[in-house]
C-alpha atoms as a PDB file:
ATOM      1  CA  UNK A   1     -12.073 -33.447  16.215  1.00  0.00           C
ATOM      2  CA  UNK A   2     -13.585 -33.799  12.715  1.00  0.00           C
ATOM      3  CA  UNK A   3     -13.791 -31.182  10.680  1.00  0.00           C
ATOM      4  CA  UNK A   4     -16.499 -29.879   8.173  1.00  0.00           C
ATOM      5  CA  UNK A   5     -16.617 -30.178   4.524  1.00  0.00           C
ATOM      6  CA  UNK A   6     -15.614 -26.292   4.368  1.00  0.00           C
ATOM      7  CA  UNK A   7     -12.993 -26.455   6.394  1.00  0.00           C
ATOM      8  CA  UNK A   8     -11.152 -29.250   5.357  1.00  0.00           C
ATOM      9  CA  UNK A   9      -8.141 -28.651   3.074  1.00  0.00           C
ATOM     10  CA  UNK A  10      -7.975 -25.254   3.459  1.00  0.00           C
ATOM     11  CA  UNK A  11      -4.416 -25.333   4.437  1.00  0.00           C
ATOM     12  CA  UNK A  12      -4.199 -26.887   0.507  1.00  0.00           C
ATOM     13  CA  UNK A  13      -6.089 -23.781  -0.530  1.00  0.00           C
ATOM     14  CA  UNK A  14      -4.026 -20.956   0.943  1.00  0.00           C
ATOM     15  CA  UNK A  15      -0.643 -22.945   0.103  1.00  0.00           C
ATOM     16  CA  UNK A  16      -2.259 -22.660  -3.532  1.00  0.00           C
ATOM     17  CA  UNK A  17      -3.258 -18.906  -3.311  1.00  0.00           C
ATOM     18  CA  UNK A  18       0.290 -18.417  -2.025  1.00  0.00           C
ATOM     19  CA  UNK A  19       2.081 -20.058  -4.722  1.00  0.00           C
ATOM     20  CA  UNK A  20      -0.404 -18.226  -7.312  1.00  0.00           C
ATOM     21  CA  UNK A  21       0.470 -14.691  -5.976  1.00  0.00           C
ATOM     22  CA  UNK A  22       3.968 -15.341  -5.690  1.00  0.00           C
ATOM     23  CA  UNK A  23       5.001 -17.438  -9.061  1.00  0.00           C
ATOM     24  CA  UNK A  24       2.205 -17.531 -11.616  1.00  0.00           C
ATOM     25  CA  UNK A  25      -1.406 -18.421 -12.754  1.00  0.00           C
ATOM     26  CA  UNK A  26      -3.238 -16.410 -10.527  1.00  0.00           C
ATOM     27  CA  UNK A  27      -6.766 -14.863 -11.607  1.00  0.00           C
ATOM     28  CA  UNK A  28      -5.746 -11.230 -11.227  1.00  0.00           C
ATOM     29  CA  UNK A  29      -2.997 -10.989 -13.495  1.00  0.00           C
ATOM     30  CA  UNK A  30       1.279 -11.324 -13.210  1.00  0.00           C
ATOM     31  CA  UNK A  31       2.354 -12.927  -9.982  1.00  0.00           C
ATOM     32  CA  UNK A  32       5.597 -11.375  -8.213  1.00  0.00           C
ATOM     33  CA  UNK A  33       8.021 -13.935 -10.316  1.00  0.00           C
ATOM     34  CA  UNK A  34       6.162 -12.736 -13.314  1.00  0.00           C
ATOM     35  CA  UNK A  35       7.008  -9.111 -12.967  1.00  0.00           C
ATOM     36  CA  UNK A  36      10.672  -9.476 -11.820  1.00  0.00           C
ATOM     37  CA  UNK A  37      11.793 -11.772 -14.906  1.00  0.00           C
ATOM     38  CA  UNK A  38      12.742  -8.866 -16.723  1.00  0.00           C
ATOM     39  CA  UNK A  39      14.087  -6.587 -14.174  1.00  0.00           C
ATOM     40  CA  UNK A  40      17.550  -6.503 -13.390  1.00  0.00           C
ATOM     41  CA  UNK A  41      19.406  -4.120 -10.797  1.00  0.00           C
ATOM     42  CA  UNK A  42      19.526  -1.058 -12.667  1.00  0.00           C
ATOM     43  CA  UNK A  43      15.955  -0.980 -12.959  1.00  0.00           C
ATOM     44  CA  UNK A  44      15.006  -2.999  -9.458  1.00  0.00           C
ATOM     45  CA  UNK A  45      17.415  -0.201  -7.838  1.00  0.00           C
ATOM     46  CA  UNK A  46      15.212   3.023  -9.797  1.00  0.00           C
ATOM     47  CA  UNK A  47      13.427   5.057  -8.042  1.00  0.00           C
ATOM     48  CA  UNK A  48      11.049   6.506 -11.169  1.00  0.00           C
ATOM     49  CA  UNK A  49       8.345   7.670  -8.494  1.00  0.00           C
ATOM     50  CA  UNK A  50       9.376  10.341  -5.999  1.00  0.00           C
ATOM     51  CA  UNK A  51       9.074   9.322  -2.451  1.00  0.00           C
ATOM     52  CA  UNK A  52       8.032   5.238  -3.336  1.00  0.00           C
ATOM     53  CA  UNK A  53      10.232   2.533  -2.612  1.00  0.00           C
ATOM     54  CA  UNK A  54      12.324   0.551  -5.318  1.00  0.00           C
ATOM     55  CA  UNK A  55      11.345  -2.714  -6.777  1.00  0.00           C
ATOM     56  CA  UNK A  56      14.315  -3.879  -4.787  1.00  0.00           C
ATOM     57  CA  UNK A  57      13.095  -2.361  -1.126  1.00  0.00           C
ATOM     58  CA  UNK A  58       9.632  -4.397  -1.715  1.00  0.00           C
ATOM     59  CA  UNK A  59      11.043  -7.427  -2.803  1.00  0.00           C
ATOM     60  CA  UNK A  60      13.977  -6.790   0.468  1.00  0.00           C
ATOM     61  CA  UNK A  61      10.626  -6.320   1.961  1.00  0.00           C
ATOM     62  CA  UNK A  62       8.399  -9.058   1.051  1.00  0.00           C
ATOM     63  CA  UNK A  63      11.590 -11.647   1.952  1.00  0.00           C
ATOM     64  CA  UNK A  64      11.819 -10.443   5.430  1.00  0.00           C
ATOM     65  CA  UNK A  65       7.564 -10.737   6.124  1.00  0.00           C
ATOM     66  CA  UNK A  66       7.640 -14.134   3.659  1.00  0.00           C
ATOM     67  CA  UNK A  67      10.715 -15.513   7.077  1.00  0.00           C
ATOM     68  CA  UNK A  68       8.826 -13.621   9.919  1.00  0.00           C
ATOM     69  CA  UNK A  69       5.415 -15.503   9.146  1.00  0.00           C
ATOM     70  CA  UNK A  70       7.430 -18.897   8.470  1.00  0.00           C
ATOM     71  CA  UNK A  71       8.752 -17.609  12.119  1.00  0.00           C
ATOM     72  CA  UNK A  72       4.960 -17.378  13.513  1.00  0.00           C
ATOM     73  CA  UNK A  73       3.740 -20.637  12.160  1.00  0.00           C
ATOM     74  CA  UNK A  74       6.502 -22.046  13.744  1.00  0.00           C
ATOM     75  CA  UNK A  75       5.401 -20.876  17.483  1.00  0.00           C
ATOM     76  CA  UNK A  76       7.639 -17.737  17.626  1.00  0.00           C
ATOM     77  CA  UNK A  77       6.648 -14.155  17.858  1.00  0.00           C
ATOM     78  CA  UNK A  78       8.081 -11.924  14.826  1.00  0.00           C
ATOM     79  CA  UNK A  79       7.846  -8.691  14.927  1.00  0.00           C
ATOM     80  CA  UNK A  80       9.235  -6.486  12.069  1.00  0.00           C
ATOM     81  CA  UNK A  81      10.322  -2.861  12.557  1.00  0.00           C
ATOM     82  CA  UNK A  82      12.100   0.119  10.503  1.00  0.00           C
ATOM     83  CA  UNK A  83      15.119  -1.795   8.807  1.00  0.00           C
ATOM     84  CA  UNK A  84      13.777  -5.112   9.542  1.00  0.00           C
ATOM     85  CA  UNK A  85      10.683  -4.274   7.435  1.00  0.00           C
ATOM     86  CA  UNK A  86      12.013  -2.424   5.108  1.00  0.00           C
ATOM     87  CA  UNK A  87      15.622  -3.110   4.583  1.00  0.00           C
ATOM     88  CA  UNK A  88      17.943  -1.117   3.241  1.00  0.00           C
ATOM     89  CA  UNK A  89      19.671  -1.570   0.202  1.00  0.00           C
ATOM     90  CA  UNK A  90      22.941  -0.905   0.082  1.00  0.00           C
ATOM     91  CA  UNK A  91      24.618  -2.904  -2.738  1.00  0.00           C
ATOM     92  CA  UNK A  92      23.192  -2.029  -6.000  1.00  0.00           C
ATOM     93  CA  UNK A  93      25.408  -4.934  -7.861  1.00  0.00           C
ATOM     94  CA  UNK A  94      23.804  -7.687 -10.660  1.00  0.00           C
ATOM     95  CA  UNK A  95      25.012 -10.270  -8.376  1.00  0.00           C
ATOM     96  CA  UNK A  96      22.940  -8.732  -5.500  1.00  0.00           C
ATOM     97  CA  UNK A  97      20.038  -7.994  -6.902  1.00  0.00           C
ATOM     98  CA  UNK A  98      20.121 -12.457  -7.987  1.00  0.00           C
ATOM     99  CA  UNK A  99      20.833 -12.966  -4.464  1.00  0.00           C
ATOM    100  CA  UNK A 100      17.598 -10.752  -2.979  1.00  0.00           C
ATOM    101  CA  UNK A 101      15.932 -12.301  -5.667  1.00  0.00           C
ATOM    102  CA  UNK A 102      17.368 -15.806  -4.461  1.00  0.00           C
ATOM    103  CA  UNK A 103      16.523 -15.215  -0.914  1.00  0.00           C
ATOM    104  CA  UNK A 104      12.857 -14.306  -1.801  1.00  0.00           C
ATOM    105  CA  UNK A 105      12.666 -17.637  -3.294  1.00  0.00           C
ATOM    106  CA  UNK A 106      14.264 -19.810  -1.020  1.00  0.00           C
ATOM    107  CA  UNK A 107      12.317 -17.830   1.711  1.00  0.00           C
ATOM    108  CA  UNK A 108       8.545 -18.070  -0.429  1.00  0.00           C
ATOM    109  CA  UNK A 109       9.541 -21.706  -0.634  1.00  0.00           C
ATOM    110  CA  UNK A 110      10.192 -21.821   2.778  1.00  0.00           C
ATOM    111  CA  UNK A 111       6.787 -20.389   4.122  1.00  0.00           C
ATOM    112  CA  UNK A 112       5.171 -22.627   1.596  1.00  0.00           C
ATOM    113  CA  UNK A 113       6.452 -25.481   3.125  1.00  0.00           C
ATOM    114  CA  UNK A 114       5.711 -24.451   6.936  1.00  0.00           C
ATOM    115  CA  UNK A 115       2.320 -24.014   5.481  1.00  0.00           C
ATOM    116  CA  UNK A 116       1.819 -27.436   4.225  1.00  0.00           C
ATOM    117  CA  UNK A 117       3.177 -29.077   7.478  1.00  0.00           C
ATOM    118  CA  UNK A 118       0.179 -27.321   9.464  1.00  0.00           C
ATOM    119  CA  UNK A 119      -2.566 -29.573  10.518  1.00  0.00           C
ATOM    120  CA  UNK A 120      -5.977 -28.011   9.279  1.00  0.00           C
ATOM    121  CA  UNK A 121      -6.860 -27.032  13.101  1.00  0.00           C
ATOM    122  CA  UNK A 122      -4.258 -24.485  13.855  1.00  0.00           C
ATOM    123  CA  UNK A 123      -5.855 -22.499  11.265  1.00  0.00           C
ATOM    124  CA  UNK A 124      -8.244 -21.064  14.041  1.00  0.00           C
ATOM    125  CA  UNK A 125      -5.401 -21.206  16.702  1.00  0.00           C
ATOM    126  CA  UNK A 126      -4.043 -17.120  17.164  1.00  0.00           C
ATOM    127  CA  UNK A 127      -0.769 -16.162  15.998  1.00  0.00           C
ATOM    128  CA  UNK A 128       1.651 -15.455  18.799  1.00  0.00           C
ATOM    129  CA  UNK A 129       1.316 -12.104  20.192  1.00  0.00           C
ATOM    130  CA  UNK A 130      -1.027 -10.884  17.813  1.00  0.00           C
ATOM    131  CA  UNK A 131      -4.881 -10.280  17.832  1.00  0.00           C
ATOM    132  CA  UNK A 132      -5.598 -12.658  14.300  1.00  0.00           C
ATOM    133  CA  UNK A 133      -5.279 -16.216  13.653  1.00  0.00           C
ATOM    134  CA  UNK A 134      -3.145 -17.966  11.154  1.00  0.00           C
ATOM    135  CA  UNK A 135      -6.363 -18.219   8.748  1.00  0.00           C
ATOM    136  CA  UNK A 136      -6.087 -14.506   8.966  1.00  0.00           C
ATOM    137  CA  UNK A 137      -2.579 -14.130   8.639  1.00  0.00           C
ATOM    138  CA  UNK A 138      -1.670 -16.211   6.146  1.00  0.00           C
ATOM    139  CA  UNK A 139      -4.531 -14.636   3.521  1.00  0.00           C
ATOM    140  CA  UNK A 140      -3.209 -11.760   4.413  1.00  0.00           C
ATOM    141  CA  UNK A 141       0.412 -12.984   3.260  1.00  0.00           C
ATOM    142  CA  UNK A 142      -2.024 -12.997  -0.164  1.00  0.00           C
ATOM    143  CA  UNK A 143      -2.735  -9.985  -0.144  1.00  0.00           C
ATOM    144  CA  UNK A 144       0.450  -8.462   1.035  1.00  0.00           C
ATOM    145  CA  UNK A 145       1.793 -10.458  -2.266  1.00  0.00           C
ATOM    146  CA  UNK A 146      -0.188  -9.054  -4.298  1.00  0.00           C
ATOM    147  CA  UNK A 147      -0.431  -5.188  -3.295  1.00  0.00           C
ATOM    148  CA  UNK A 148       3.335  -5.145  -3.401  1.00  0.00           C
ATOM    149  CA  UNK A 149       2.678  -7.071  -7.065  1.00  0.00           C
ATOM    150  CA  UNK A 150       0.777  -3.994  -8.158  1.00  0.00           C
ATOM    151  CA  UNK A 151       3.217  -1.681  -7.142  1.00  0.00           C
ATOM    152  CA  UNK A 152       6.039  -3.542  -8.986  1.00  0.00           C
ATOM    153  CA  UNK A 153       4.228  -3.519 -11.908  1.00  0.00           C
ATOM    154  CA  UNK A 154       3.561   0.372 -11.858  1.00  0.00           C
ATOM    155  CA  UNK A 155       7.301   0.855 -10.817  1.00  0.00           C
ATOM    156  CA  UNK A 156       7.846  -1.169 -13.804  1.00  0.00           C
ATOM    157  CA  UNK A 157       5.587   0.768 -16.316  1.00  0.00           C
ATOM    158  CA  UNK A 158       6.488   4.187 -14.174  1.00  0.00           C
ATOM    159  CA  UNK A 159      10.118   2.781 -15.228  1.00  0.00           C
ATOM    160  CA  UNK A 160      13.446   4.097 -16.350  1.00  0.00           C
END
């Protein structure tokens, strides 16, 4: 099947808006990496606004939806409820907080990958049990990034 001039190397695209969001040089301002450099687990554990989560719950948080949609491009149904969204964090250490950190990484890199690997048609194919398509899904991976960005950054500035 050919494809049109529009649609061709979109998967390029959205791998590029995903690395943007996540490590640096995007249009709207600090990326995720950006805003943890300076935040280690005293800060990353805080919780300076009543009732939000930590820096560390939405980065826990982000790493689990950055493997479930790495999950979904690769044919299985994810589904992510109460701790698995949103896990808890228990150990408040230095060496923890790298290792969340770490695991963000290696799980951004990851999706980034299982992203590149996809053929430009599956774009319009639907993600398993769910009403969207991956060209839907995977911008919205964008824009998870970066609403969870602007929280970490008022955590940040909201900071202890």
């Amino acid at each position: 099947m050919a494809q049109s001039t529009s649609q061709a190397h979109q998967v390029e695209r959205i791998a590029d808006q995903l690395r943007r969001a996540f490590a640096g040089d995007a249009w709207h301002g600090p990326a995720v990496l950006e805003l943890l450099a300076d935040v280690d687990s005293r800060v990353a554990a805080a919780r300076p606004i009543p009732g939000a989560h930590s820096i560390w719950e939405i980065v826990a948080h982000l790493s689990a939806w950055e493997e479930a949609l790495t999950h979904r491009l690769g044919g299985r149904a994810a589904e992510l409820e109460g701790a698995q969204d949103w896990p808890a964090v228990s150990d408040t250490s230095p060496a923890a907080w790298k290792q969340t950190v770490d695991t963000l990484k290696q799980r951004h890199a990851e999706l980034i990958a299982a992203v590149e690997a996809m053929p430009e048609y599956r774009l319009l194919n639907q993600v398993p049990n769910r009403g969207h398509d991956f060209y839907h899904m995977l911008h919205g991976c964008v824009q998870h990034e970066l609403y969870h960005a602007g929280q970490i950054a008022v955590l940040k500035k909201a900071g202890v």
